[in-house]
N, C-alpha and C. Protein backbone atom coordinates (compact mmCIF):
# COMPACT_ATOMS: atom_id res chain seq x y z
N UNK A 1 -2.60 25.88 -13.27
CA UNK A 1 -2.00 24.62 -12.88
C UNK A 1 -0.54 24.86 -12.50
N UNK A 2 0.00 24.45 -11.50
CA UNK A 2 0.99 24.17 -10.85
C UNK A 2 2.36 23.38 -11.54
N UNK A 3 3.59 23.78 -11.83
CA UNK A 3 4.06 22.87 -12.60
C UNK A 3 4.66 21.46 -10.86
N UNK A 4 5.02 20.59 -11.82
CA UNK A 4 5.39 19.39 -10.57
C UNK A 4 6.78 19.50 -10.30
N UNK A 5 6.79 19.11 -9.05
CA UNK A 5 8.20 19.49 -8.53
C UNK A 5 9.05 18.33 -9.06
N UNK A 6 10.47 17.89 -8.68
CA UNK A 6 11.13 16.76 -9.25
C UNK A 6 10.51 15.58 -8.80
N UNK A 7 10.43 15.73 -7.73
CA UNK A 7 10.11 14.05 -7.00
C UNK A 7 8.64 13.94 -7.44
N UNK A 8 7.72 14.74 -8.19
CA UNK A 8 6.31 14.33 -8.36
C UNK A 8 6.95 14.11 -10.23
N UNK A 9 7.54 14.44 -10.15
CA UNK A 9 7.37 14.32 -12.02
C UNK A 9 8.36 12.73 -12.04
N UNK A 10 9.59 12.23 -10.98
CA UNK A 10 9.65 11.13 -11.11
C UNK A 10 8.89 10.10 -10.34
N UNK A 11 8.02 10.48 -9.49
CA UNK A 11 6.88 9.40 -8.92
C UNK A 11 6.14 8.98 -10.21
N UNK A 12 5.64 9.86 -11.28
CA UNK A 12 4.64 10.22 -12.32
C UNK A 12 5.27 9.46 -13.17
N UNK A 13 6.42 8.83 -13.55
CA UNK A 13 6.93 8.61 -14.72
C UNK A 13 7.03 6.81 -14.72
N UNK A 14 6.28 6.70 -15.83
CA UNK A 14 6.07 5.20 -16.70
C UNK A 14 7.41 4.64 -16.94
N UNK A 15 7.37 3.80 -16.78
CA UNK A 15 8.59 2.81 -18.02
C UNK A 15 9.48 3.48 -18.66
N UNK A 16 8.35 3.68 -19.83
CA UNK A 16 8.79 3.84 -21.29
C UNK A 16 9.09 5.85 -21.12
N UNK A 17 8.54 6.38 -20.17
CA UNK A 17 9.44 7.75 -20.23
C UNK A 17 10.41 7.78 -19.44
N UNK A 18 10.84 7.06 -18.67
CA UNK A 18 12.36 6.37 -18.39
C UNK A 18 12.91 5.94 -19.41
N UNK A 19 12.80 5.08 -20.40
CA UNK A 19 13.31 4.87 -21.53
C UNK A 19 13.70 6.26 -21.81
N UNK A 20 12.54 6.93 -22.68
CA UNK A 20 12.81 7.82 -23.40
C UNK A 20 13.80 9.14 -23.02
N UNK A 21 13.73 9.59 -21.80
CA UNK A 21 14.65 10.11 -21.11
C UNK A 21 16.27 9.74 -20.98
N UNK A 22 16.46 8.37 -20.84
CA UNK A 22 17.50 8.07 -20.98
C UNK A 22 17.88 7.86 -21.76
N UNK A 23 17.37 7.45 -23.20
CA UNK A 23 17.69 7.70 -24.76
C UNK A 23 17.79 8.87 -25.09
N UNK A 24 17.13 10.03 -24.39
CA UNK A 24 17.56 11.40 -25.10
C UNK A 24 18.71 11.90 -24.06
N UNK A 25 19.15 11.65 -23.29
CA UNK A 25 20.83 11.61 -22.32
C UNK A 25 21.40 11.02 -23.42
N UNK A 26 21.30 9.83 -23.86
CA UNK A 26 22.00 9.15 -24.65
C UNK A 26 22.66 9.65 -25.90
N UNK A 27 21.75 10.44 -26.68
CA UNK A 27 21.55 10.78 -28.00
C UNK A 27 21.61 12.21 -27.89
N UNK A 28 21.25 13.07 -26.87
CA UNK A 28 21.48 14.33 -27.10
C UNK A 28 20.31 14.85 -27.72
N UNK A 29 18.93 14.56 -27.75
CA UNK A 29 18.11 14.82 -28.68
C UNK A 29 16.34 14.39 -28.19
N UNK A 30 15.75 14.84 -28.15
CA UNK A 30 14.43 14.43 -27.92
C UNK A 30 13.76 13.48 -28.80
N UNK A 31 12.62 12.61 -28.67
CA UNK A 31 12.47 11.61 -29.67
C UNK A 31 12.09 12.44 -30.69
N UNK A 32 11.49 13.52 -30.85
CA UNK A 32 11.08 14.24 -32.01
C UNK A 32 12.23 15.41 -32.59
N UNK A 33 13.38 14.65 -32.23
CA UNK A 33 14.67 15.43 -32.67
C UNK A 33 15.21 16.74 -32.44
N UNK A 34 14.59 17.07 -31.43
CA UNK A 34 15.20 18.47 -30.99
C UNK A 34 16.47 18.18 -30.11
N UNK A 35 17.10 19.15 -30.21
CA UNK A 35 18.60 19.12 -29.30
C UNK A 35 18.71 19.25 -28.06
N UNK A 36 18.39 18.48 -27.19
CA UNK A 36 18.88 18.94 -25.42
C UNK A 36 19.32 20.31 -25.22
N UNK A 37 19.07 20.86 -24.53
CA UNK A 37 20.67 22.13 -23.59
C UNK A 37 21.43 21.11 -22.70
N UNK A 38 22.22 21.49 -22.61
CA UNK A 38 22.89 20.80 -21.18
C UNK A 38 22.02 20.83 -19.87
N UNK A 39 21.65 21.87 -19.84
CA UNK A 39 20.98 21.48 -18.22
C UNK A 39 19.46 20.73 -18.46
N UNK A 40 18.90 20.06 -19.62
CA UNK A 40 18.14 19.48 -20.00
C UNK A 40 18.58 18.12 -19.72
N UNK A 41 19.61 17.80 -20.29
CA UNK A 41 20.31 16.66 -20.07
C UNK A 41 20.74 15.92 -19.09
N UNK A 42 21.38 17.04 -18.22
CA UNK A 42 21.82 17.03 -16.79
C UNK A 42 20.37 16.48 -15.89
N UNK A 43 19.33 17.13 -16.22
CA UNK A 43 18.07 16.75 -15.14
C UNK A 43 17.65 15.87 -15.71
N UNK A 44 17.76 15.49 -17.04
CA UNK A 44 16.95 13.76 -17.71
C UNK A 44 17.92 13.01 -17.04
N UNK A 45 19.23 13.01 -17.03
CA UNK A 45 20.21 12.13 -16.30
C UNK A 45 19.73 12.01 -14.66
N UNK A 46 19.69 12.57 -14.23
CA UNK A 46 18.83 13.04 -12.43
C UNK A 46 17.33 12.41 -12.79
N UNK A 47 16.60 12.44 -13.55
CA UNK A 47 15.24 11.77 -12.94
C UNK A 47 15.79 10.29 -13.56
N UNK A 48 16.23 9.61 -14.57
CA UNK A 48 16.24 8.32 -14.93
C UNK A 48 17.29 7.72 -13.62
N UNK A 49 17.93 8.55 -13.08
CA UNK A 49 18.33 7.67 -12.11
C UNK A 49 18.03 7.75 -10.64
N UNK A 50 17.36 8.85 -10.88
CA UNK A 50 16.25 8.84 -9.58
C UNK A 50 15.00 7.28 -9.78
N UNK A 51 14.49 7.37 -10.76
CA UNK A 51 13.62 6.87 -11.11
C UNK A 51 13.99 5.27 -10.73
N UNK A 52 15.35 4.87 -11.41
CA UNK A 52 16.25 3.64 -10.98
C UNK A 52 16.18 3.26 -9.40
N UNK A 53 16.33 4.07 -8.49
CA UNK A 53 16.48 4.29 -7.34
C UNK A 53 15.05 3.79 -6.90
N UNK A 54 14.40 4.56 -6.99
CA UNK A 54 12.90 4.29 -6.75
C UNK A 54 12.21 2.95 -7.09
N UNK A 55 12.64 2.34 -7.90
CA UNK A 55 12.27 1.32 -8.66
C UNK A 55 13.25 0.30 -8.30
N UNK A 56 14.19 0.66 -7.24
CA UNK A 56 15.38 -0.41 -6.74
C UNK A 56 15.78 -1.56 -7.95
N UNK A 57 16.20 -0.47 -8.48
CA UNK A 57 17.27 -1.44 -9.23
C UNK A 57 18.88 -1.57 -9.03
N UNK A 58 19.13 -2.39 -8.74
CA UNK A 58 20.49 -2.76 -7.99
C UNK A 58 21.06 -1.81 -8.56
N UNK A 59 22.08 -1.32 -7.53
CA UNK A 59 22.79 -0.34 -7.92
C UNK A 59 23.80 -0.38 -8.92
N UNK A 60 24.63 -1.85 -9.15
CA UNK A 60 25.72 -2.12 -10.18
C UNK A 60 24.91 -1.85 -11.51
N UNK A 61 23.03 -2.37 -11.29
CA UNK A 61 22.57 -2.70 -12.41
C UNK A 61 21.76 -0.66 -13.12
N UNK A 62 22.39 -0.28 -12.59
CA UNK A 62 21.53 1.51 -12.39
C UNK A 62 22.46 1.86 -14.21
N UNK A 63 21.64 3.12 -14.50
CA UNK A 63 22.54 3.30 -15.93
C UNK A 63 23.89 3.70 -15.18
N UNK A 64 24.65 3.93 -16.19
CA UNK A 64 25.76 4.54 -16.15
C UNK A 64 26.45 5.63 -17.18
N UNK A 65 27.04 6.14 -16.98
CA UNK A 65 27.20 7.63 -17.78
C UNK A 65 28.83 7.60 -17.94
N UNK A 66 28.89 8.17 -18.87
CA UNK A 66 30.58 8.04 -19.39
C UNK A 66 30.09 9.31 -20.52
N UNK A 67 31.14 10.06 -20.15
CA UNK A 67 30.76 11.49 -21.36
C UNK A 67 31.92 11.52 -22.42
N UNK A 68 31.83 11.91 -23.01
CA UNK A 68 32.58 11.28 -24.27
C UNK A 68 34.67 12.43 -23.93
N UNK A 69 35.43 11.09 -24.59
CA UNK A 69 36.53 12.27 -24.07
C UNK A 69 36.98 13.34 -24.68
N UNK A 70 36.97 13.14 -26.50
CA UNK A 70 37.20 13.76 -26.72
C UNK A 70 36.58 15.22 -26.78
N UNK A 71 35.39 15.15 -26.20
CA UNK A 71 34.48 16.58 -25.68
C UNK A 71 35.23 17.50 -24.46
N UNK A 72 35.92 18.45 -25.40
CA UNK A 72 36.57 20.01 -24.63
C UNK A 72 36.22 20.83 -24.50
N UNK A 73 34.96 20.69 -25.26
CA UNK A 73 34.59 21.89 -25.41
C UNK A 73 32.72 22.20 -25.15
N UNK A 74 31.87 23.03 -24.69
CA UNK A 74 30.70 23.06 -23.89
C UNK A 74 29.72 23.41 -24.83
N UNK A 75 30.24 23.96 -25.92
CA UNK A 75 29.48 24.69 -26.94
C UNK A 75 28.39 23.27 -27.77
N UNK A 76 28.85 22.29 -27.93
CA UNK A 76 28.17 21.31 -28.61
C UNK A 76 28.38 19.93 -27.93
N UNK A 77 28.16 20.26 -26.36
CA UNK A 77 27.59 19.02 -25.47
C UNK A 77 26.42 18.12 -25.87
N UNK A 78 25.15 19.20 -25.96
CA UNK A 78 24.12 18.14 -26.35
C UNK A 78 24.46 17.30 -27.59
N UNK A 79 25.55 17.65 -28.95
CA UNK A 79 25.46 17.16 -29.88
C UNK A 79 26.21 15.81 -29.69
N UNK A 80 26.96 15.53 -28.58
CA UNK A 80 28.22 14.46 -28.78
C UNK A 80 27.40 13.62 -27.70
N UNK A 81 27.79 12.49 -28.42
CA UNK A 81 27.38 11.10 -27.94
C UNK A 81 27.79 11.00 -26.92
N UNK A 82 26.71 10.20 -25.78
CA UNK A 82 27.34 9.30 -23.95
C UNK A 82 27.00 8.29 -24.35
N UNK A 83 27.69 7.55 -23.75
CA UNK A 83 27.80 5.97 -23.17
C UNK A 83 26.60 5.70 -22.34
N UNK A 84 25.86 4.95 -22.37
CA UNK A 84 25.26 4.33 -21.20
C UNK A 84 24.85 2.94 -21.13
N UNK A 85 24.64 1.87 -19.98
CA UNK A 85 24.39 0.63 -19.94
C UNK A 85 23.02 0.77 -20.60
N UNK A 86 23.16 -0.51 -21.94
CA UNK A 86 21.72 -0.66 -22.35
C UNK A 86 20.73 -1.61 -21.22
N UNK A 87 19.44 -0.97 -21.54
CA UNK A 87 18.24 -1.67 -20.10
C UNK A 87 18.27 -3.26 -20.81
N UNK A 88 17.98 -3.98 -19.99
CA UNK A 88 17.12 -5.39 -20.30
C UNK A 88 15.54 -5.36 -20.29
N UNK A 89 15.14 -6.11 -20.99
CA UNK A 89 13.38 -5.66 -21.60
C UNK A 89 13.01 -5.53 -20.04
N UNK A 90 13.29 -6.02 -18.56
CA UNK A 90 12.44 -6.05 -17.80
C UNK A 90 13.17 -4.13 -17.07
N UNK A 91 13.71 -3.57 -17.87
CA UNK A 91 13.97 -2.24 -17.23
C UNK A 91 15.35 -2.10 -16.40
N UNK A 92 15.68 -3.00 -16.05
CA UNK A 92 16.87 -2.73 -15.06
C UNK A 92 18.10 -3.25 -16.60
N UNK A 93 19.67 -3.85 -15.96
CA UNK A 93 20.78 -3.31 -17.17
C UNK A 93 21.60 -4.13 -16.90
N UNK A 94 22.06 -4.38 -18.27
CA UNK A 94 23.28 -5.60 -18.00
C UNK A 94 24.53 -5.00 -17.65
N UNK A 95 25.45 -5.82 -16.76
CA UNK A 95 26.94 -5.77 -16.07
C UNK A 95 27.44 -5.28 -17.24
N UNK A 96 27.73 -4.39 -17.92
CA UNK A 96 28.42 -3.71 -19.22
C UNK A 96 29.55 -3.05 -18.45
């Protein structure tokens, strides 16, 4: 089996693994608690807002990302908290 390229793995993706994707950007962590890498993070950030895109959600209303400031350092990215607009139950995000 073939693995899926980006645009088939965000055509493929439900709701709720949009959620979950953007909760583990959020949190740094998979729901079953494992730690991101950065470039894990980096591409969950790239499909949830691919996925946004696809799903035309106004663009003001798309997540948003704010990386934390006092982070200088690269070594414990996945561990430090981001910012992002929380969704509204219908998936898209309030003016935050």
């Amino acid at each position: 089996m073939s693995a899926q390229s980006f645009e088939e793995l965000v055509d493929g993706m439900s709701q709720e693994v949009w959620y979950s994707m953007r909760r583990a950007v959020e949190t740094g962590r998979w729901p079953d608690g494992r730690v991101l890498t950065r470039e894990q993070r980096e591409l969950s950030l790239q499909a949830v807002l691919a996925w946004e895109i696809r799903h035309q959600v106004p663009e003001h209303e798309r997540t948003g990302y704010v990386a934390p400031a006092a982070c200088d350092s690269h070594d414990h990215d996945a561990e430090q908290p981001v910012t992002l607009r929380e969704p509204t139950p219908q998936g898209s995000h309030d003016d935050a």
